[in-house]
N, C-alpha and C. Protein backbone atom coordinates (compact mmCIF):
# COMPACT_ATOMS: atom_id res chain seq x y z
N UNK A 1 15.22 4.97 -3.35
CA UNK A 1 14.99 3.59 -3.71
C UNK A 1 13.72 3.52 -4.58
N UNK A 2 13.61 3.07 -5.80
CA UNK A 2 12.70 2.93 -6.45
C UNK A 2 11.94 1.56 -6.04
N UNK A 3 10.58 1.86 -6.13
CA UNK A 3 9.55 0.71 -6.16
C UNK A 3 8.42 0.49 -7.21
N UNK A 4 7.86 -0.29 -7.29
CA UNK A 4 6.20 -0.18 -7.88
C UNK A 4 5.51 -1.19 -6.66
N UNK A 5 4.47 -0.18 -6.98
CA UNK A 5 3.11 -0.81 -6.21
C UNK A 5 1.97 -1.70 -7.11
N UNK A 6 1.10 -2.77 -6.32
CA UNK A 6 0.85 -3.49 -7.35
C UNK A 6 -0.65 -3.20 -5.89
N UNK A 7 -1.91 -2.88 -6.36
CA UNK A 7 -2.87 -3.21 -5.83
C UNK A 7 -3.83 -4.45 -6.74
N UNK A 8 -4.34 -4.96 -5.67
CA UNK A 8 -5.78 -5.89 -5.75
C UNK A 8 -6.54 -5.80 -5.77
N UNK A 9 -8.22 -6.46 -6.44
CA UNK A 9 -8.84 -6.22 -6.74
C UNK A 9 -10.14 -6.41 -5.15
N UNK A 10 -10.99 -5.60 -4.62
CA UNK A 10 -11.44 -6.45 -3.30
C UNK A 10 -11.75 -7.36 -3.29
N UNK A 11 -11.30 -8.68 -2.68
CA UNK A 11 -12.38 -9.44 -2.61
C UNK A 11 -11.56 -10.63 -3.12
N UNK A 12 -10.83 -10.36 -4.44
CA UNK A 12 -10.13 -11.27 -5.47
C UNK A 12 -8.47 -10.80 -5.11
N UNK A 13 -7.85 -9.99 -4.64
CA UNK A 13 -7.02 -9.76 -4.25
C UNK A 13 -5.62 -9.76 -5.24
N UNK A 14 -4.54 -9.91 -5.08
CA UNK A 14 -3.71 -10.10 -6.57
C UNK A 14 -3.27 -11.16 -6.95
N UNK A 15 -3.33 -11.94 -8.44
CA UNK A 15 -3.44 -12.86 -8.74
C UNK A 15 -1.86 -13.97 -7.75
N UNK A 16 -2.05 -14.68 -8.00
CA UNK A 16 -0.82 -15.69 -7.02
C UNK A 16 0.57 -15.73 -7.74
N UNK A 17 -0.22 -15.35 -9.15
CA UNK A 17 1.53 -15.63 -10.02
C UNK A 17 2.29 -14.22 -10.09
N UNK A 18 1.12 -12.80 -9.60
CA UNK A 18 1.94 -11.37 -9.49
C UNK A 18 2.55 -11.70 -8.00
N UNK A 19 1.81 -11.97 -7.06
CA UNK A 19 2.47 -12.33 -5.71
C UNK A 19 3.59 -12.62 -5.27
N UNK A 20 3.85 -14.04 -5.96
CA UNK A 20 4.86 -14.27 -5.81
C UNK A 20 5.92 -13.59 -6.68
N UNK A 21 5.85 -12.65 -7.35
CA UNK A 21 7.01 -11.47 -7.58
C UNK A 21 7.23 -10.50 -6.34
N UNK A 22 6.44 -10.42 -6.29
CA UNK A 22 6.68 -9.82 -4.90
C UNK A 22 7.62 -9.55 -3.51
N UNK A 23 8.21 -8.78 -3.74
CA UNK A 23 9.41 -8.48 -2.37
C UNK A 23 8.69 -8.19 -1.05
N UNK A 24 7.38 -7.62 -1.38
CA UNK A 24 6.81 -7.56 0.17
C UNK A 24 4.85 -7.03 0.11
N UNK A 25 4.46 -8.13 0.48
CA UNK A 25 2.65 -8.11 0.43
C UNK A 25 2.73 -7.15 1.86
N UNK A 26 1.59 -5.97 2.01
CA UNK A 26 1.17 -5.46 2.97
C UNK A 26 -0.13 -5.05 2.64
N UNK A 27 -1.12 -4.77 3.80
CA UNK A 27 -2.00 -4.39 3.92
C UNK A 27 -2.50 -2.90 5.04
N UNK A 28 -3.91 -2.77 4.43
CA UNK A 28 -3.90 -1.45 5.63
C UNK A 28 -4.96 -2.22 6.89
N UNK A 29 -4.66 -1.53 7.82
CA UNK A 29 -5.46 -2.43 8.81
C UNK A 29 -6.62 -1.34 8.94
N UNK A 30 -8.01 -2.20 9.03
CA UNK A 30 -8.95 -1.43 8.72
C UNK A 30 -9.95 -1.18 10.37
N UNK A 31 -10.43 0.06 10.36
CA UNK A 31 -10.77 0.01 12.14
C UNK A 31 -12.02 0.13 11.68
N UNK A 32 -12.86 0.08 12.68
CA UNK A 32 -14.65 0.38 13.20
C UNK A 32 -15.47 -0.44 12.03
N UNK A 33 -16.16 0.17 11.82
CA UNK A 33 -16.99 -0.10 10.56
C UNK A 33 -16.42 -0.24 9.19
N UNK A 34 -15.56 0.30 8.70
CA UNK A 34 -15.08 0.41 7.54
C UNK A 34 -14.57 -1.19 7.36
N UNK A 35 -14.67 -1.73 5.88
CA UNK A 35 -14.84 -2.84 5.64
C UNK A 35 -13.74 -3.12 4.54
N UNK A 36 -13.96 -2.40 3.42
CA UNK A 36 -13.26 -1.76 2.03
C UNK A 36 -12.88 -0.14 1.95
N UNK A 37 -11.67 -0.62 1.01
CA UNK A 37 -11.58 1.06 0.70
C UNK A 37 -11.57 0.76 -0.66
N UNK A 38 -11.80 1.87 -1.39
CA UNK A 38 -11.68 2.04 -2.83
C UNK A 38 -10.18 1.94 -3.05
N UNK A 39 -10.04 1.03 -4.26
CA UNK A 39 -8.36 1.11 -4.68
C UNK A 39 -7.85 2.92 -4.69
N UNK A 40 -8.40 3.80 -4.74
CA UNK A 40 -8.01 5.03 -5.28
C UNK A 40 -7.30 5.42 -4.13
N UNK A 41 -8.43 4.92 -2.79
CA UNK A 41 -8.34 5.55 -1.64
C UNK A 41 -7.28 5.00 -1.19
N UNK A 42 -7.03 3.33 -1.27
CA UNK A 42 -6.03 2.38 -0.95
C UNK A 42 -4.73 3.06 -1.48
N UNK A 43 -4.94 3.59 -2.28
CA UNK A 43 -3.42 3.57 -3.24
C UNK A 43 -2.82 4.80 -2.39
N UNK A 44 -3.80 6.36 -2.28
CA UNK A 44 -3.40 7.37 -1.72
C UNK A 44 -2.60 7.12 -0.20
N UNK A 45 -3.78 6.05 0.20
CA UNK A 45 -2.67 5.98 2.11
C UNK A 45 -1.53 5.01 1.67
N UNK A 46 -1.06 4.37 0.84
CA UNK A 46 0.11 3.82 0.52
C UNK A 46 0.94 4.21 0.32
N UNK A 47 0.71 5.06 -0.60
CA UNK A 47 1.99 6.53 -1.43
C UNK A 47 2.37 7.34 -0.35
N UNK A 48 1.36 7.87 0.96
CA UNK A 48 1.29 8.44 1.93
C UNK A 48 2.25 8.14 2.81
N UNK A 49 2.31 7.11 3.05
CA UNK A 49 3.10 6.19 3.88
C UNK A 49 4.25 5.99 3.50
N UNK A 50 4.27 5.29 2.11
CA UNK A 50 5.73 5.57 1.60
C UNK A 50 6.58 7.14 1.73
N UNK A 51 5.88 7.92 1.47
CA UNK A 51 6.42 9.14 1.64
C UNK A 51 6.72 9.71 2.84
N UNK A 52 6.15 9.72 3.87
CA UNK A 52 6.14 9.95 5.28
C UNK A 52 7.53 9.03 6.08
N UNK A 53 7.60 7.72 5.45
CA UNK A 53 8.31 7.09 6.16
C UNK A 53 9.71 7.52 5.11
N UNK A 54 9.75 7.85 4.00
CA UNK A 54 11.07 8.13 3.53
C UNK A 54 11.54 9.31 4.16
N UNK A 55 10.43 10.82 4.02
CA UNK A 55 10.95 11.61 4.66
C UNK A 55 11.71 11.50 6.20
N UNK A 56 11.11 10.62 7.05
CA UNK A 56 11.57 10.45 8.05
C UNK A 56 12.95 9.81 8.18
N UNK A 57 13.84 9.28 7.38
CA UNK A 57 14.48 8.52 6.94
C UNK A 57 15.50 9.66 6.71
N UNK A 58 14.95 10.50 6.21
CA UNK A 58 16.54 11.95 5.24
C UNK A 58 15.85 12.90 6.47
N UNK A 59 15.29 13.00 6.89
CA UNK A 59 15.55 14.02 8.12
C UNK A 59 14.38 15.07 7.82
N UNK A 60 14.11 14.75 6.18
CA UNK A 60 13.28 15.98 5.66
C UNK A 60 11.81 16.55 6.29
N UNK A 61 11.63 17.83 6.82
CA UNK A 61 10.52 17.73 7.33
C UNK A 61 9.35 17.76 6.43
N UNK A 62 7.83 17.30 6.98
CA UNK A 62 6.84 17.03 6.61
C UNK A 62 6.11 18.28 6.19
């Protein structure tokens, strides 16, 4: 299944008129101290996730 990912800017987040294109807003839930992540960092546990949860999906191991 093809997608694109659309990140936000901190703070300012993504504008309301990309949003509402949008099939599905998610976020990462952030623990302890950590406040922000860098989009770079944001983007890597996203792709991560996407990937992890597809593999799990076709059986393919990790």
């Amino acid at each position: 299944m093809d997608c694109a990912i659309v990140l936000g800017a901190e703070g300012k987040g993504v504008h309301e008129l990309v949003r509402r294109k949008c099939d599905h807003l998610v976020s990462i839930p952030m623990l302890g101290k950590v406040s922000s992540l860098n989009v770079s960092v944001a983007a890597g546990v996203v792709l991560y996730e996407i990937v992890r949860q597809r593999r799990s999906r076709t059986g393919t191991p990790e």
